[in-house]
C-alpha atoms as a PDB file:
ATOM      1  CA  UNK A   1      24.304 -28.254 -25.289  1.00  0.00           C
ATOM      2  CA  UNK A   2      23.050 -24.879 -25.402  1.00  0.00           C
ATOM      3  CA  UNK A   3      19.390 -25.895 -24.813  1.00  0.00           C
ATOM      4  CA  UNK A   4      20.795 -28.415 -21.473  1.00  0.00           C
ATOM      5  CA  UNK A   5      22.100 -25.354 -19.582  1.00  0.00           C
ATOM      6  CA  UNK A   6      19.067 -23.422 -20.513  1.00  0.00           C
ATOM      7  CA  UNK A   7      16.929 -25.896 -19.296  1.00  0.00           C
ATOM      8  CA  UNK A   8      18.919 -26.540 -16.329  1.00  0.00           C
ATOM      9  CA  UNK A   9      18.815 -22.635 -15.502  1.00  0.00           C
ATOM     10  CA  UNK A  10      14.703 -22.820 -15.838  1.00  0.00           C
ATOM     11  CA  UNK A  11      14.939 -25.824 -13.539  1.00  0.00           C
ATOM     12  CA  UNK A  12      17.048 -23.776 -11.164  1.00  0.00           C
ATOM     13  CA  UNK A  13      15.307 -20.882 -11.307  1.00  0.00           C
ATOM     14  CA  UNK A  14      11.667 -22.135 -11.367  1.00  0.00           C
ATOM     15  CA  UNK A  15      11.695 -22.802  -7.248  1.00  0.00           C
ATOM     16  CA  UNK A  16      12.338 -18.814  -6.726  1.00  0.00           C
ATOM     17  CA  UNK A  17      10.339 -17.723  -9.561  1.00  0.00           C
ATOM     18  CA  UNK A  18       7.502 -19.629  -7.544  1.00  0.00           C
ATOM     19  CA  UNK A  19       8.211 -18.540  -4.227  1.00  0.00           C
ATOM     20  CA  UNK A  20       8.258 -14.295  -5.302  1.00  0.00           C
ATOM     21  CA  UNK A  21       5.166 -14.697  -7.531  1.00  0.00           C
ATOM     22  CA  UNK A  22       3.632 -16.446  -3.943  1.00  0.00           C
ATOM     23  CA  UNK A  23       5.390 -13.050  -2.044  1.00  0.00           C
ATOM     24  CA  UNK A  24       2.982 -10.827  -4.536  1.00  0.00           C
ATOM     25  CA  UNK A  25       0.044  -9.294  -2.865  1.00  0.00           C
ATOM     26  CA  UNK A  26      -2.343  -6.500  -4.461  1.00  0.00           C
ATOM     27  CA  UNK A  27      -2.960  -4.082  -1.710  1.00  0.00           C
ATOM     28  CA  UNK A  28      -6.010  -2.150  -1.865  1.00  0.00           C
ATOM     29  CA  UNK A  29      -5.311   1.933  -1.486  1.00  0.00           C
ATOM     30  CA  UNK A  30      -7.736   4.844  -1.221  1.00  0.00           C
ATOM     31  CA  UNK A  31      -6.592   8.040  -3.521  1.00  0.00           C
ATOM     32  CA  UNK A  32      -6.610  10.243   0.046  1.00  0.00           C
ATOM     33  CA  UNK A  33      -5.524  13.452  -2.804  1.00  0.00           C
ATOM     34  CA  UNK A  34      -8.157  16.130  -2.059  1.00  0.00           C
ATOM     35  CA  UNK A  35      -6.502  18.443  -5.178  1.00  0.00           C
ATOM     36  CA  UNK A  36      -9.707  19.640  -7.098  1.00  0.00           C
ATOM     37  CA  UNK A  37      -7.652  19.115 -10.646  1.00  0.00           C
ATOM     38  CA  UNK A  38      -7.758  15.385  -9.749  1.00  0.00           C
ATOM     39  CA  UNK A  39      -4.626  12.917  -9.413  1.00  0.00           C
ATOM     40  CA  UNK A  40      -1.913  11.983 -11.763  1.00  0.00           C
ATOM     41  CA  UNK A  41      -1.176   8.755 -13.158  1.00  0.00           C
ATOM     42  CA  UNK A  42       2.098   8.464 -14.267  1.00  0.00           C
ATOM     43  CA  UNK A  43       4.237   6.134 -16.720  1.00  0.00           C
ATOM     44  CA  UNK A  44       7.074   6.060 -14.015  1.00  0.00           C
ATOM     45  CA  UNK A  45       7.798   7.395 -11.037  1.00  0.00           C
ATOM     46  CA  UNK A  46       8.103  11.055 -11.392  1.00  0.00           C
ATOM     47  CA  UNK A  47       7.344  10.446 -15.098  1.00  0.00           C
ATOM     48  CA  UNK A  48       5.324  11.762 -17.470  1.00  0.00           C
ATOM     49  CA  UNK A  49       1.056  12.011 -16.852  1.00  0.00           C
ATOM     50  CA  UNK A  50      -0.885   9.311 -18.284  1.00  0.00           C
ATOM     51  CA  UNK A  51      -4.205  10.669 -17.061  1.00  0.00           C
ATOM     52  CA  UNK A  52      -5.083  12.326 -14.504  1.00  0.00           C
ATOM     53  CA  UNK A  53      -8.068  10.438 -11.871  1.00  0.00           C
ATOM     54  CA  UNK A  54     -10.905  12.856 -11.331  1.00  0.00           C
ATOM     55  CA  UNK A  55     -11.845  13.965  -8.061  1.00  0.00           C
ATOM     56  CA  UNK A  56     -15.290  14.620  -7.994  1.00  0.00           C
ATOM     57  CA  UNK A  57     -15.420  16.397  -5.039  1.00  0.00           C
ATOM     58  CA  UNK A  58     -17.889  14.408  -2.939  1.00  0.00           C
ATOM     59  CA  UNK A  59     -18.090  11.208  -0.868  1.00  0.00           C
ATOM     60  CA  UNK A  60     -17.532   9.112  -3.817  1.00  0.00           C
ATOM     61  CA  UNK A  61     -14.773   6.747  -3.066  1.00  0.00           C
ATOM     62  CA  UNK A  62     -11.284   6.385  -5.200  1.00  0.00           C
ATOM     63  CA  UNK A  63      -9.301   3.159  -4.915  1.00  0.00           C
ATOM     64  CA  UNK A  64      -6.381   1.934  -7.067  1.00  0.00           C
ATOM     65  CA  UNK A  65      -5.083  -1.659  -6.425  1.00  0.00           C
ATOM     66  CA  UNK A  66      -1.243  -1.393  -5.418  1.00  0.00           C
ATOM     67  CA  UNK A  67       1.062  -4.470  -6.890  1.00  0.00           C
ATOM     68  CA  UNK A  68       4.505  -3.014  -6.172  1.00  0.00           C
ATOM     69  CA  UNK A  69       6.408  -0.258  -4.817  1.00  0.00           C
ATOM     70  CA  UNK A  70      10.002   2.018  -5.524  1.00  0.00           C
ATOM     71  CA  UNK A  71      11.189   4.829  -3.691  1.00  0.00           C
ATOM     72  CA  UNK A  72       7.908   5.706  -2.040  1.00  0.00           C
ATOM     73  CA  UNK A  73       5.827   5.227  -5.471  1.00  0.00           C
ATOM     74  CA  UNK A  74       3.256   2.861  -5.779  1.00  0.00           C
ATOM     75  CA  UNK A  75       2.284   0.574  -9.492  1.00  0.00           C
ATOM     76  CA  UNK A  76      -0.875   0.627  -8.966  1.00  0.00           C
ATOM     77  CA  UNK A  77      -3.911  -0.311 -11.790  1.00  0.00           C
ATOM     78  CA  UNK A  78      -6.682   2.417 -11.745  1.00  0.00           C
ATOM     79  CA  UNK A  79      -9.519   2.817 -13.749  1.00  0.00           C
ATOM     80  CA  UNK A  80      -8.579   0.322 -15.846  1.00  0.00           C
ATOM     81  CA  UNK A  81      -4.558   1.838 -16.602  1.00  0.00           C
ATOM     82  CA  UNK A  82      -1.479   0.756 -14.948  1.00  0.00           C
ATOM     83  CA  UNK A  83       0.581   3.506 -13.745  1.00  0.00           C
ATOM     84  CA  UNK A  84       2.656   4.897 -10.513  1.00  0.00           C
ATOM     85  CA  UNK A  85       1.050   7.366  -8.057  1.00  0.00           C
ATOM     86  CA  UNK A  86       3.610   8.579  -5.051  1.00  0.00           C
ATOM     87  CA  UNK A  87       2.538   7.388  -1.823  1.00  0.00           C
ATOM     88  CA  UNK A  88       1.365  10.466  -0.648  1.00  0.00           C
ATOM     89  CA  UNK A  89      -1.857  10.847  -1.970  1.00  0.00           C
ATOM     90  CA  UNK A  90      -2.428   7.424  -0.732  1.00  0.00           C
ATOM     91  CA  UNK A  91      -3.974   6.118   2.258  1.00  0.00           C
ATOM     92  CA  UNK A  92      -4.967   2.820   4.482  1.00  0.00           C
ATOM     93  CA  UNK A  93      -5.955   2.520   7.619  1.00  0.00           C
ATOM     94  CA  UNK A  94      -5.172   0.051  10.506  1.00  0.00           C
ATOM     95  CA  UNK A  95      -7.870  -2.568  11.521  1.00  0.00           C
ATOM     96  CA  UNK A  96      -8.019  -4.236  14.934  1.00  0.00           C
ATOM     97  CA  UNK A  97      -6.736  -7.874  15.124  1.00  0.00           C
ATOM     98  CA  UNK A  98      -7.672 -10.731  17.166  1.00  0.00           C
ATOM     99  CA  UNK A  99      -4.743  -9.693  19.794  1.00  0.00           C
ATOM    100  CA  UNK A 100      -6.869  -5.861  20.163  1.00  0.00           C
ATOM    101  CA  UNK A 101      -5.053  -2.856  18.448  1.00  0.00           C
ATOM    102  CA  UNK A 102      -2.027  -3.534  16.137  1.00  0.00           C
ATOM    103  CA  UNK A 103       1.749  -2.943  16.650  1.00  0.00           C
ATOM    104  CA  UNK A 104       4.126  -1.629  14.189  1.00  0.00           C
ATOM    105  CA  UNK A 105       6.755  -3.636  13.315  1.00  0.00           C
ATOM    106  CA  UNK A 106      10.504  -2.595  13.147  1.00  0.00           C
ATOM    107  CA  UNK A 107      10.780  -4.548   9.816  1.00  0.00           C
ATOM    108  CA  UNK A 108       8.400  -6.780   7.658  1.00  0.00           C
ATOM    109  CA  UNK A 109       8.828  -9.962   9.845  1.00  0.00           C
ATOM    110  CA  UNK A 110       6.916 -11.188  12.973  1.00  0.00           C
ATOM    111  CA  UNK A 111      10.320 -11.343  14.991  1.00  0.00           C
ATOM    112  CA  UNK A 112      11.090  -8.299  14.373  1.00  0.00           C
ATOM    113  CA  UNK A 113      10.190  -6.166  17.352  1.00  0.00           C
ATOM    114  CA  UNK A 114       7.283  -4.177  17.873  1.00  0.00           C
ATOM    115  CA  UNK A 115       6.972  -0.542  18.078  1.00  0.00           C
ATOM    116  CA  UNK A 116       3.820   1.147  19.399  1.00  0.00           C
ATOM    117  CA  UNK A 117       0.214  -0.198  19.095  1.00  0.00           C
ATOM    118  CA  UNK A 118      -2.114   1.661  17.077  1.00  0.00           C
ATOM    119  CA  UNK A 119      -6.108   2.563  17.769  1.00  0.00           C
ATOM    120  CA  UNK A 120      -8.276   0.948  15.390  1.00  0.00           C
ATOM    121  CA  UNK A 121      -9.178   2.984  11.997  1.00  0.00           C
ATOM    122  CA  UNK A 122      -5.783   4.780  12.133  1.00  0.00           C
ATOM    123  CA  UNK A 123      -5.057   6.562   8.751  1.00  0.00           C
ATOM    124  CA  UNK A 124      -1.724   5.829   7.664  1.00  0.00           C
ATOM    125  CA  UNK A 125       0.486   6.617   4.642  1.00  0.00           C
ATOM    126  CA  UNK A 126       2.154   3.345   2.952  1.00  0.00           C
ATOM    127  CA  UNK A 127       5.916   3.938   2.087  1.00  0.00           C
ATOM    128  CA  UNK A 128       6.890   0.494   0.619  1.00  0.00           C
ATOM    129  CA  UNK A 129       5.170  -2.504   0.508  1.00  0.00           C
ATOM    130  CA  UNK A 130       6.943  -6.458   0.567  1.00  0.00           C
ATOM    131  CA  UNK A 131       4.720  -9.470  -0.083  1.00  0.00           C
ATOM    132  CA  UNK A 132       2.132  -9.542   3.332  1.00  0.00           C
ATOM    133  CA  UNK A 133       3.430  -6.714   4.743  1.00  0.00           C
ATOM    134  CA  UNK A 134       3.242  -3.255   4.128  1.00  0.00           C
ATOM    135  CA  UNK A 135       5.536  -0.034   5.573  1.00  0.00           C
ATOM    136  CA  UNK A 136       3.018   2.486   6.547  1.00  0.00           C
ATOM    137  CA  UNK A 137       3.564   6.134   8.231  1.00  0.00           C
ATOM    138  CA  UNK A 138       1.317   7.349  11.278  1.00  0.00           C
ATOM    139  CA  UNK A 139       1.637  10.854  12.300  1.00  0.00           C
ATOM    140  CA  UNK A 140      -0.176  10.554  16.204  1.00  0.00           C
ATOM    141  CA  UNK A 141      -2.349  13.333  17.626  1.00  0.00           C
ATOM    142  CA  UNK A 142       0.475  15.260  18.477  1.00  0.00           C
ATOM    143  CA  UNK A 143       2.107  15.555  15.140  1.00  0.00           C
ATOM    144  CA  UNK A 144       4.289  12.840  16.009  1.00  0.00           C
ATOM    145  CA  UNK A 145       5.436  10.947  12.631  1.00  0.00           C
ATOM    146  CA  UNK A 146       6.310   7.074  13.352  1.00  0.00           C
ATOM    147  CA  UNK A 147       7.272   4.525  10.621  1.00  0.00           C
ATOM    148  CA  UNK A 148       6.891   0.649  10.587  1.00  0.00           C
ATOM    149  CA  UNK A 149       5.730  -2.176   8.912  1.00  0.00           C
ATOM    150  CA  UNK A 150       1.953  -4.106   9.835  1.00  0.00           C
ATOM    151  CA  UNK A 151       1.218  -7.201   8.110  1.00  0.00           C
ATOM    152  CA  UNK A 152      -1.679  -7.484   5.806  1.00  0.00           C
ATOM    153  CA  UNK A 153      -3.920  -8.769   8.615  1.00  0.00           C
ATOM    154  CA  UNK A 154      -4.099  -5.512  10.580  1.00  0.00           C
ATOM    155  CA  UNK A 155      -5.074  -3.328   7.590  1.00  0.00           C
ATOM    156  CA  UNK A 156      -8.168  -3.251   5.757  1.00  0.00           C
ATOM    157  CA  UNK A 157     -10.089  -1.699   3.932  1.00  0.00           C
ATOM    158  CA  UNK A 158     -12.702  -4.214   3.662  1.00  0.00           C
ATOM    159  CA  UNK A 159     -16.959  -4.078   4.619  1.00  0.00           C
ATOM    160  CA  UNK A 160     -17.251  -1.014   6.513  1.00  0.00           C
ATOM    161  CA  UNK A 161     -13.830  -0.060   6.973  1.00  0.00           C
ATOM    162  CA  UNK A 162     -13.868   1.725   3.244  1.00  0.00           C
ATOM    163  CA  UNK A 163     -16.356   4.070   4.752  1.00  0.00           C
ATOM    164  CA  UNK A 164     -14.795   4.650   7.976  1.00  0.00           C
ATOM    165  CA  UNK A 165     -11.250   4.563   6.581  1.00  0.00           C
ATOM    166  CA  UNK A 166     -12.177   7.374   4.118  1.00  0.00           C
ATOM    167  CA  UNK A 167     -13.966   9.610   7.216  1.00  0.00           C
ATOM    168  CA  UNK A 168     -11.167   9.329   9.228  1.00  0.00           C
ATOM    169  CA  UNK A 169      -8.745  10.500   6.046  1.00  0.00           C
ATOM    170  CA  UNK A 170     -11.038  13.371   5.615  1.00  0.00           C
ATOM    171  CA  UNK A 171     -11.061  14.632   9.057  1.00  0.00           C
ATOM    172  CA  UNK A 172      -7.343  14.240   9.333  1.00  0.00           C
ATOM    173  CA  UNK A 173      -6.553  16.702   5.967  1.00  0.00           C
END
C-alpha cells in the first residue's frame, strides 16, 4: 500500500517536476568586479570563500553561468566550481530586439506592463532571475536607478556583444 501512494505521488508530481526543470535557464553573467584581490566564490550566500576568481587586470573576459538566484545572490558555476557570487559584481547588458530598443517589464510576464525602453548595450545589474526572464537594475545617465524584468530575448551577451557589453561595464565603473 505504501509503494501505491508513493507511486501515485511520483505520478502527481512528475507533470510539475517537468514543467520547473523546462522554467530553468542558465544565464550567462560577466564578473563586472574590478577589485584587484579578485572575486569570491562562496558556499552560500554570504558564506564562507571557496576561492576567490582572479582578476587579471586586463581585457581578459570573466563569465560565470548563473542557474538560480536568492536574495540578490546568484548560483552560478565558475571555473569549473559551483558557488554564489552577490549580484553586484555581476553584469549583462540589454540587446536590441526585433521591436528596436527593449522595455522593462513591471514583472516577469509579457502582460505585465512596460516601463521605459532601454538603448541598446545598456549595462545592467541582475537582481533575481525566473525561468526566461531576468530582474535587472539600470541606473540612467543621470544617476537614475530603475528596476524591472526583460526576457531572455533582449539580453545577450552573445557574438560581439561580450566585447561591447564588457566596454560599456568598464566605462560605466
Amino acid at each position: 500500500m505504501k509503494k501505491l501512494f508513493f507511486l501515485l505521488g511520483l505520478v502527481l508530481a512528475l507533470p510539475a517536476l517537468a514543467a520547473q526543470a523546462q522554467d530553468q535557464r542558465s544565464w550567462e553573467l560577466l564578473v563586472i568586479d574590478k577589485d584587484p584581490n579578485g572575486t569570491n566564490l562562496r558556499d552560500a550566500p554570504s558564506g564562507k570563500v571557496l576561492k576567490t576568481i582572479a582578476n587579471p587586470g586586463d581585457t581578459t573576459l570573466r563569465l560565470v553561468s548563473a542557474s538560480g538566484a536568492s536574495k540578490g545572490w546568484f548560483k552560478v558555476e565558475a571555473e569549473g566550481q559551483s558557488g554564489w557570487m552577490h549580484g553586484s559584481v555581476l553584469g549583462i547588458c540589454s540587446d536590441a530586439t526585433e521591436d528596436g530598443e527593449p522595455r522593462l517589464h513591471k514583472g516577469p510576464k509579457d502582460d505585465q506592463g512596460f516601463g521605459p525602453r532601454l538603448a541598446y548595450g545598456s549595462p545592467l545589474t541582475p537582481l533575481d532571475m525566473k525561468g526566461t526572464w531576468l530582474k535587472v537594475r539600470y541606473v540612467d545617465a543621470k544617476g537614475k536607478s530603475l528596476e524591472g524584468w526583460l526576457p531572455e530575448q533582449t539580453l545577450s551577451l552573445g557574438e560581439g556583444g561580450l566585447e561591447s557589453c564588457a566596454a560599456a561595464w568598464a566605462k560605466r565603473k
